[in-house]
PDB file of N, CA and C in Angstrom:
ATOM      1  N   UNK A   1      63.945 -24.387 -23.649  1.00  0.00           N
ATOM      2  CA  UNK A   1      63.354 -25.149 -22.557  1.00  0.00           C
ATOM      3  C   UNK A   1      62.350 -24.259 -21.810  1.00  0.00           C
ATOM      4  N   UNK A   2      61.490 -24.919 -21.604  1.00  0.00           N
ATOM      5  CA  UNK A   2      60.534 -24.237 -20.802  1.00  0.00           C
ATOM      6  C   UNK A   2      60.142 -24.588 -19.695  1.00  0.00           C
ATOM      7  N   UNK A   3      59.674 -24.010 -18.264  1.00  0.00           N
ATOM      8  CA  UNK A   3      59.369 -24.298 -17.161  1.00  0.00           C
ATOM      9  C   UNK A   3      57.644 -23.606 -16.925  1.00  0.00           C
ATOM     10  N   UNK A   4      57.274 -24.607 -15.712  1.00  0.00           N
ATOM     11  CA  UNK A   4      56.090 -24.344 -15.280  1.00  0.00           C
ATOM     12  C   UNK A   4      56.198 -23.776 -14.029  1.00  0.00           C
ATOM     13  N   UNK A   5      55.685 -22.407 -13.632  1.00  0.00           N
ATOM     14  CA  UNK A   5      55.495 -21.700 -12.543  1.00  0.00           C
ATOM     15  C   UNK A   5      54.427 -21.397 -12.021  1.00  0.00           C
ATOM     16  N   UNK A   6      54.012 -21.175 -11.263  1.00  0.00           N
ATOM     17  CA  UNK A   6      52.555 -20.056 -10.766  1.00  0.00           C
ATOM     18  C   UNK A   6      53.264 -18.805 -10.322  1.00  0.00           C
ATOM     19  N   UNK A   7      52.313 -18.010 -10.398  1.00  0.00           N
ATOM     20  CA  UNK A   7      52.839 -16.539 -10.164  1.00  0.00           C
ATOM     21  C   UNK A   7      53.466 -15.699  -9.525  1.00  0.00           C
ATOM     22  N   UNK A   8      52.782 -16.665  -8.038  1.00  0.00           N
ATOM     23  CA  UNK A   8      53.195 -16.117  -6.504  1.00  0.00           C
ATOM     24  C   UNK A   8      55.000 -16.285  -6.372  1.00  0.00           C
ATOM     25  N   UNK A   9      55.411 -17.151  -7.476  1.00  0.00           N
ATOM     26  CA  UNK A   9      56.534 -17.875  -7.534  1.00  0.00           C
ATOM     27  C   UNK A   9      57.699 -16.810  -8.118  1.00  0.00           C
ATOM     28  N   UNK A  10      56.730 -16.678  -9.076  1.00  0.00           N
ATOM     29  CA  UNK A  10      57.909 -15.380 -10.229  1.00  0.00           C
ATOM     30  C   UNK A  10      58.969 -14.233  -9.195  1.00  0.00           C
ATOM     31  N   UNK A  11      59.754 -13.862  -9.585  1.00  0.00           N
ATOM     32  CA  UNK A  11      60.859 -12.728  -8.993  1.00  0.00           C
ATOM     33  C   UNK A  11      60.333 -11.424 -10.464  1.00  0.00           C
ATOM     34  N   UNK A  12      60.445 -10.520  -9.750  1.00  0.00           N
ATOM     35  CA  UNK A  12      60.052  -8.835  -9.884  1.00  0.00           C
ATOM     36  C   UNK A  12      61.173  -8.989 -11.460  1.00  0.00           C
ATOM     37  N   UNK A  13      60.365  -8.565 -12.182  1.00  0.00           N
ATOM     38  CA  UNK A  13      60.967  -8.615 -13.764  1.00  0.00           C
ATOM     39  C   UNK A  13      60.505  -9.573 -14.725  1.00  0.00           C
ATOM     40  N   UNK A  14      60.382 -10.944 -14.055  1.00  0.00           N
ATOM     41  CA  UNK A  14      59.861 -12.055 -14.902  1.00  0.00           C
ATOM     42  C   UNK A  14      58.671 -12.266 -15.517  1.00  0.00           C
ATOM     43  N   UNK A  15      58.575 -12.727 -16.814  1.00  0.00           N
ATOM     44  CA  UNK A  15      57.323 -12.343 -17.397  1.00  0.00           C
ATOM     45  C   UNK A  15      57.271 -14.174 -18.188  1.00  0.00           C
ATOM     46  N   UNK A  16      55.931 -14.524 -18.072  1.00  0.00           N
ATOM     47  CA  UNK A  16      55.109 -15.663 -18.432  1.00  0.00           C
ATOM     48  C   UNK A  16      54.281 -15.525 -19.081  1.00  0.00           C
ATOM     49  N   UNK A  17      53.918 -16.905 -20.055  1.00  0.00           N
ATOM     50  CA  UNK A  17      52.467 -17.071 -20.782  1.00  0.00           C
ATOM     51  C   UNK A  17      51.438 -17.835 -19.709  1.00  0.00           C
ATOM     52  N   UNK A  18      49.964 -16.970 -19.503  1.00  0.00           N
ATOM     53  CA  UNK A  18      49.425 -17.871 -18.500  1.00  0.00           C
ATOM     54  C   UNK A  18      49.224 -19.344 -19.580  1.00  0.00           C
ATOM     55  N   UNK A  19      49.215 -20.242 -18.690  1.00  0.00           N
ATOM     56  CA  UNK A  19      48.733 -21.559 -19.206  1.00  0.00           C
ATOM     57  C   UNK A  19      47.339 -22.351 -18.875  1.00  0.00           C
ATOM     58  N   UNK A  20      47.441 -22.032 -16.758  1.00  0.00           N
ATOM     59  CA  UNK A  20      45.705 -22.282 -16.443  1.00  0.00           C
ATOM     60  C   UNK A  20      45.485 -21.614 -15.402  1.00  0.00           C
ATOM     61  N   UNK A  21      44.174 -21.520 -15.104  1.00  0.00           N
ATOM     62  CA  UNK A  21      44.171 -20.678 -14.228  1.00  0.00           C
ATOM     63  C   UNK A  21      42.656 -21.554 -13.275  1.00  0.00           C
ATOM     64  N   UNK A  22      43.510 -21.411 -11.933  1.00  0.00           N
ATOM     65  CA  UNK A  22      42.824 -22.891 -11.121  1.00  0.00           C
ATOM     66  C   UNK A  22      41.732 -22.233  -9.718  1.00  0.00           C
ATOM     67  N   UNK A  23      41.303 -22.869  -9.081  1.00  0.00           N
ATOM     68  CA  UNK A  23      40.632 -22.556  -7.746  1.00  0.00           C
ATOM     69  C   UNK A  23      39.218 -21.981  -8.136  1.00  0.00           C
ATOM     70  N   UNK A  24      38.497 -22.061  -6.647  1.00  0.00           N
ATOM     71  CA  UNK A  24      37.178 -21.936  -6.378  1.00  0.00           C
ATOM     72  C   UNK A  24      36.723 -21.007  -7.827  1.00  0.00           C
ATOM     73  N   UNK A  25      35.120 -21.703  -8.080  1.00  0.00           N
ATOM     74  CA  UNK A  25      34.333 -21.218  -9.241  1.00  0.00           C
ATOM     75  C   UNK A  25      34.578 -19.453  -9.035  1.00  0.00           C
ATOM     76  N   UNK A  26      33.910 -19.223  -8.117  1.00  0.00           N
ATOM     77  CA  UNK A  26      33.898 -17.492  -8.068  1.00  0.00           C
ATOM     78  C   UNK A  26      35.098 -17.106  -8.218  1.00  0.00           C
ATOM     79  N   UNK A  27      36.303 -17.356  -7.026  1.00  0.00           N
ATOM     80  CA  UNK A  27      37.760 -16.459  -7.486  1.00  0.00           C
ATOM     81  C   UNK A  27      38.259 -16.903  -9.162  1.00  0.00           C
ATOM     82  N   UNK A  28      37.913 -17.796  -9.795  1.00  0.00           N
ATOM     83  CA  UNK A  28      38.474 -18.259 -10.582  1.00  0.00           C
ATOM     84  C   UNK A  28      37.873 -17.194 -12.134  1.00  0.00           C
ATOM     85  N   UNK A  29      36.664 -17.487 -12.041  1.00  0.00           N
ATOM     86  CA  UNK A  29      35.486 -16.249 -12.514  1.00  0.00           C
ATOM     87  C   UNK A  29      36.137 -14.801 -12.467  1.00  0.00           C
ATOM     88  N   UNK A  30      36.397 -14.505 -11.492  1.00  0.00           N
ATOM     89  CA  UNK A  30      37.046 -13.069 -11.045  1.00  0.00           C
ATOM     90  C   UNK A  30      37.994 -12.679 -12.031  1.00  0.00           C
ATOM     91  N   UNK A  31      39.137 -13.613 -11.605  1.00  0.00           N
ATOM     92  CA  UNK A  31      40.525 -13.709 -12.851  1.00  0.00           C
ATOM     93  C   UNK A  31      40.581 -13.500 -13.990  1.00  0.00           C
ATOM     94  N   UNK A  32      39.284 -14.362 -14.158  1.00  0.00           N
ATOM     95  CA  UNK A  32      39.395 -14.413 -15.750  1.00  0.00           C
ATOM     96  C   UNK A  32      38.722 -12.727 -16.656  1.00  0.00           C
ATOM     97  N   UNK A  33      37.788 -12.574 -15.727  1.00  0.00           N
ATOM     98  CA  UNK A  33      36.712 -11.567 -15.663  1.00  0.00           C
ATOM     99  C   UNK A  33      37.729 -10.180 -16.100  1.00  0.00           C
ATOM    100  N   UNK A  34      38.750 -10.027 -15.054  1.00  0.00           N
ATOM    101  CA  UNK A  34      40.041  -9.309 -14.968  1.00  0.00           C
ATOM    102  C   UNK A  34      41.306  -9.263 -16.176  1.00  0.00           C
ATOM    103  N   UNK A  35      40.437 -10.297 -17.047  1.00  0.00           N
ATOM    104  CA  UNK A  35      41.645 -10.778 -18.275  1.00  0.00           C
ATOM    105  C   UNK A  35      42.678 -11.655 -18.037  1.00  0.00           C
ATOM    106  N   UNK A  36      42.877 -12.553 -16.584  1.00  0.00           N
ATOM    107  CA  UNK A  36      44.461 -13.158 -16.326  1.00  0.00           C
ATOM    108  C   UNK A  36      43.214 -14.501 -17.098  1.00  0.00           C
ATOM    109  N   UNK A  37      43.499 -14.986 -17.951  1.00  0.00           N
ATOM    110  CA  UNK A  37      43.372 -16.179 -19.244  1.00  0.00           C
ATOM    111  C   UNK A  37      44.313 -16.568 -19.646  1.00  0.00           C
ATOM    112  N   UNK A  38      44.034 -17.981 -19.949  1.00  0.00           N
ATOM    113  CA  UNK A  38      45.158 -18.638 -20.997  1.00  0.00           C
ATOM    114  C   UNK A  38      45.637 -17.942 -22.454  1.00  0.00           C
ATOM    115  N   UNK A  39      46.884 -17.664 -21.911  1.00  0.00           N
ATOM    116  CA  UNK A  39      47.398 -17.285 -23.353  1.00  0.00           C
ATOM    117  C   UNK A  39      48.020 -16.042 -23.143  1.00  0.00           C
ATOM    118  N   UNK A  40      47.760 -15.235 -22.424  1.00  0.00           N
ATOM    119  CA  UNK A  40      47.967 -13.967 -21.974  1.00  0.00           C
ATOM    120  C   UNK A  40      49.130 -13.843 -21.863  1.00  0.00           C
ATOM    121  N   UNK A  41      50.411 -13.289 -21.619  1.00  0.00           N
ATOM    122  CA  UNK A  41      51.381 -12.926 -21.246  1.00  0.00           C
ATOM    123  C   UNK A  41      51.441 -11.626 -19.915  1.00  0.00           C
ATOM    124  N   UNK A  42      52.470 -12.369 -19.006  1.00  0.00           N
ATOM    125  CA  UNK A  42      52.303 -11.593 -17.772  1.00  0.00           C
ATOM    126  C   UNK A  42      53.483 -11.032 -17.170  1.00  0.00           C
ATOM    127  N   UNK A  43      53.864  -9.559 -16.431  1.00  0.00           N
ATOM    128  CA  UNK A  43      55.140  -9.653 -15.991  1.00  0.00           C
ATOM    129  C   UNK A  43      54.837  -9.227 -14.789  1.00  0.00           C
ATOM    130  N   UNK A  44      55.995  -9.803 -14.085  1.00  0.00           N
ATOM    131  CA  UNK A  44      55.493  -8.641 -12.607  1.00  0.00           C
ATOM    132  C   UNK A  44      56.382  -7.949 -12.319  1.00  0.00           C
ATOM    133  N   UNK A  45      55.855  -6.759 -12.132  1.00  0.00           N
ATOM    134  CA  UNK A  45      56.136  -5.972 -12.058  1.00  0.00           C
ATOM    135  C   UNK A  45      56.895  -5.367 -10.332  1.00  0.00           C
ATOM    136  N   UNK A  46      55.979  -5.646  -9.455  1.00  0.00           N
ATOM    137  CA  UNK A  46      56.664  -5.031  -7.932  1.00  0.00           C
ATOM    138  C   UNK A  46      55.643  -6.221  -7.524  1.00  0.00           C
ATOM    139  N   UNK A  47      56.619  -6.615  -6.075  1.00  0.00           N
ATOM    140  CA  UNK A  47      56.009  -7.112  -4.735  1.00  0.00           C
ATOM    141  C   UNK A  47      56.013  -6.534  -3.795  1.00  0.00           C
ATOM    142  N   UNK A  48      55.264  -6.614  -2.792  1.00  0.00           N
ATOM    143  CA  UNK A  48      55.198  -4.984  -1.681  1.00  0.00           C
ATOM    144  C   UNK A  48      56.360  -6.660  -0.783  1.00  0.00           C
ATOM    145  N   UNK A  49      56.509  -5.283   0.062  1.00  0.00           N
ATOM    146  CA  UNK A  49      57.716  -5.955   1.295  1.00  0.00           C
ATOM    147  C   UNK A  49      57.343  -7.206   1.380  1.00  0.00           C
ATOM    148  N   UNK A  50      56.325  -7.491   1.915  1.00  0.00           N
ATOM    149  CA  UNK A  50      56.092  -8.752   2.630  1.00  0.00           C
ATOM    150  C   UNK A  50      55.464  -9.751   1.733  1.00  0.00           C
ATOM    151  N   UNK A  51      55.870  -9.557   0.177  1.00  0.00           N
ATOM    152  CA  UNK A  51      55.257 -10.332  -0.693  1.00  0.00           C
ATOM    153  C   UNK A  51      53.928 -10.494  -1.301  1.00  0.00           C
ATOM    154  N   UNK A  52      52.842 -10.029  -0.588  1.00  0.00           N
ATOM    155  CA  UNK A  52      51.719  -9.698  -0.951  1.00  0.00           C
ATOM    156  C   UNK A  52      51.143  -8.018  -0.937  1.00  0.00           C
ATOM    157  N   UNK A  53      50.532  -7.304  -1.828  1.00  0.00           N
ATOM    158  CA  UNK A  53      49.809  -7.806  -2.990  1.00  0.00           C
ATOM    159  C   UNK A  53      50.901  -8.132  -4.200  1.00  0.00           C
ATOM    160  N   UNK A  54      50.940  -8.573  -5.282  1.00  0.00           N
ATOM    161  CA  UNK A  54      51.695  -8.726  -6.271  1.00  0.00           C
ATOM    162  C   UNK A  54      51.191  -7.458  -7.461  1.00  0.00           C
ATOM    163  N   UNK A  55      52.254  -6.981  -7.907  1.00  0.00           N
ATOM    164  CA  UNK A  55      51.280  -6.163  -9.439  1.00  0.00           C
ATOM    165  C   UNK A  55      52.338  -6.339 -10.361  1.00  0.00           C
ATOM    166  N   UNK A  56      50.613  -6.658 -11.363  1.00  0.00           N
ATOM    167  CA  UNK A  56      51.553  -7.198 -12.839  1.00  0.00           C
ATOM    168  C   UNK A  56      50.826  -6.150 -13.859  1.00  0.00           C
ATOM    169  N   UNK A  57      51.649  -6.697 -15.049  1.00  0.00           N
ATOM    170  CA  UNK A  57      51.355  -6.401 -16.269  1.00  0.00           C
ATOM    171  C   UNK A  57      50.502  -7.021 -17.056  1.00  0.00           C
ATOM    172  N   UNK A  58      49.294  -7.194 -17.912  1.00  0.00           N
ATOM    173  CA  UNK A  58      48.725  -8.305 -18.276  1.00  0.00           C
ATOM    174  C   UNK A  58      47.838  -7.398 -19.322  1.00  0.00           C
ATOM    175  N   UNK A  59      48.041  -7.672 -20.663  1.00  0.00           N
ATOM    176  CA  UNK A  59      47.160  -6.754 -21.574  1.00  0.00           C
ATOM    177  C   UNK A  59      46.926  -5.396 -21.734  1.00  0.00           C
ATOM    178  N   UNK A  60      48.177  -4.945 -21.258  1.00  0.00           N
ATOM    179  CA  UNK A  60      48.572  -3.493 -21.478  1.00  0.00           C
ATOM    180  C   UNK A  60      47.929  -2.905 -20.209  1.00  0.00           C
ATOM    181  N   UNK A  61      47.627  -3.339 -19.091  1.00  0.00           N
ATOM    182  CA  UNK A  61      47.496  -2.435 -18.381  1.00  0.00           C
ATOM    183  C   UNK A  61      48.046  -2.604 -16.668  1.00  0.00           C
ATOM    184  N   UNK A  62      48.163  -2.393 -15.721  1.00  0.00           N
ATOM    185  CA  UNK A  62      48.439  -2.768 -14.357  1.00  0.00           C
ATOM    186  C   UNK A  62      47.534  -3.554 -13.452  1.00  0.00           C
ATOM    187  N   UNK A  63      47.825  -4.697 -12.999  1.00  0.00           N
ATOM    188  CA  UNK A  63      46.096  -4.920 -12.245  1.00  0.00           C
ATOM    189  C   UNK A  63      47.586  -5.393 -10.337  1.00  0.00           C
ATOM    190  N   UNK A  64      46.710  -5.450  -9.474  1.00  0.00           N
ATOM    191  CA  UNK A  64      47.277  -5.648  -8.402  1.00  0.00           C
ATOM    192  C   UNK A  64      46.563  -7.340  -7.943  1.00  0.00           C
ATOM    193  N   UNK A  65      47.171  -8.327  -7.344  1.00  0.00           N
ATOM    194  CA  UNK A  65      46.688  -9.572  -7.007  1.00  0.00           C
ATOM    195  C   UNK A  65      47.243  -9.966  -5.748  1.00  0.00           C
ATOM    196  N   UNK A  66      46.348 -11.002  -4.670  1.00  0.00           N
ATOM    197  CA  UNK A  66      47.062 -10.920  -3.693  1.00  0.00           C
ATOM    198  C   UNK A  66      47.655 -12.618  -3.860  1.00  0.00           C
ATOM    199  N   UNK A  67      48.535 -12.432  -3.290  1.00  0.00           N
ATOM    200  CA  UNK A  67      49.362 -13.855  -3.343  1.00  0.00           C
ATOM    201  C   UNK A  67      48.655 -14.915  -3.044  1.00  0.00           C
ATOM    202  N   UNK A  68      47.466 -14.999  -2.838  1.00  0.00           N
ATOM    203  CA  UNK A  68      46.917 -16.332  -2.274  1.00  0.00           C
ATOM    204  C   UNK A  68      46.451 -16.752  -4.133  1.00  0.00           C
ATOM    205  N   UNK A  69      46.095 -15.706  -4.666  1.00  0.00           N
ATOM    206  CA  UNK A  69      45.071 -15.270  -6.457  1.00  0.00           C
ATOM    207  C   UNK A  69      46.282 -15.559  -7.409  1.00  0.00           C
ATOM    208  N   UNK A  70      47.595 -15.127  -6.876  1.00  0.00           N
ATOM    209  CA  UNK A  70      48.602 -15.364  -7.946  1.00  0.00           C
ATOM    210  C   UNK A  70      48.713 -17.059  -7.726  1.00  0.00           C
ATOM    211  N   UNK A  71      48.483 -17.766  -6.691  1.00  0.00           N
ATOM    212  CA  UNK A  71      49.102 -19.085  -6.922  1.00  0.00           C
ATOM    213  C   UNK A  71      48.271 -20.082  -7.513  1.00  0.00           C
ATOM    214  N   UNK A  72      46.976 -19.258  -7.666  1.00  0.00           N
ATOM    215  CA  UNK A  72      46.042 -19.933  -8.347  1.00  0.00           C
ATOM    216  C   UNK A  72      46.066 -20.095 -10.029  1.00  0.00           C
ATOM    217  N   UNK A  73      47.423 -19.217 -10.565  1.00  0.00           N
ATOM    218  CA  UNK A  73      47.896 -18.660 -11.696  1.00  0.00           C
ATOM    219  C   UNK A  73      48.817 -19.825 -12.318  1.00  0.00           C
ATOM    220  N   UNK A  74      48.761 -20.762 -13.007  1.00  0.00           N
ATOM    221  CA  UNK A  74      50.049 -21.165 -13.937  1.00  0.00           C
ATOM    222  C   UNK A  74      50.720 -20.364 -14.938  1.00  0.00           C
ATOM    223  N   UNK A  75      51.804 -20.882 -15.148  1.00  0.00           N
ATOM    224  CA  UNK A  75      52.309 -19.659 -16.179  1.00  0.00           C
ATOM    225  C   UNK A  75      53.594 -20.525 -16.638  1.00  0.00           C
ATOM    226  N   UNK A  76      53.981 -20.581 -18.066  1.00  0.00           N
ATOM    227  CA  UNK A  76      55.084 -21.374 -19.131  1.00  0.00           C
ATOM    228  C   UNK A  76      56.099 -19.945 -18.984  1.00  0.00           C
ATOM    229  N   UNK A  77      57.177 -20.437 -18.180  1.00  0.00           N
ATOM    230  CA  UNK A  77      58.730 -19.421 -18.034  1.00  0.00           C
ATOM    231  C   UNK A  77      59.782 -20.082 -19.342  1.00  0.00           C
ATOM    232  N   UNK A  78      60.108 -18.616 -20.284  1.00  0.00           N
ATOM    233  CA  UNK A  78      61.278 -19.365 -20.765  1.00  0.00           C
ATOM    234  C   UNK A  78      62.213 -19.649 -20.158  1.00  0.00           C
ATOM    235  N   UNK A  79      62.821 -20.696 -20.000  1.00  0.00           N
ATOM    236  CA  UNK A  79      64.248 -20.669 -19.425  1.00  0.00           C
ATOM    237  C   UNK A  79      65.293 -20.754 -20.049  1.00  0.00           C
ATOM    238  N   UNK A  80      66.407 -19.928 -19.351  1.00  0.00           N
ATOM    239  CA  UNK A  80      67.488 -19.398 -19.816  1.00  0.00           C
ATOM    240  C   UNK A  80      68.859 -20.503 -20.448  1.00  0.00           C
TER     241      UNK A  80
END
């Protein structure tokens, strides 16, 4: 079974396939620019205290996002 999340959503460990990736032309541009694309696989890695910035994993390397950028993120969770 599978579930639909956005990013901002995920708990520290959980890892997703992006599915779409939504909002304004430019931030959206940015994302993609950055590699977060459909298809990708993502984990996150740490949330600072107060939940924002988020940092993940995404194509072998670390990138940091702020929670407003992660919710702009879909992502297919296996579920357990």
């Amino acid at each position: 079974m599978f579930m639909l999340k956005t990013l901002n959503e995920f708990k520290v460990g959980e890892t997703g396939q992006i599915k779409n990736v939504d909002g304004e032309r430019r931030i959206r541009r940015r994302l993609l620019d950055m590699g977060v694309t459909p298809g990708a696989t993502v984990l996150l890695r740490k949330k600072a205290p107060l939940g924002d910035p988020l940092e993940i994993t995404i194509r072998g390397y670390e990138l940091t996002l702020r929670k407003s950028e992660a919710a702009l993120v879909s992502l297919e969770v296996k579920g357990k």
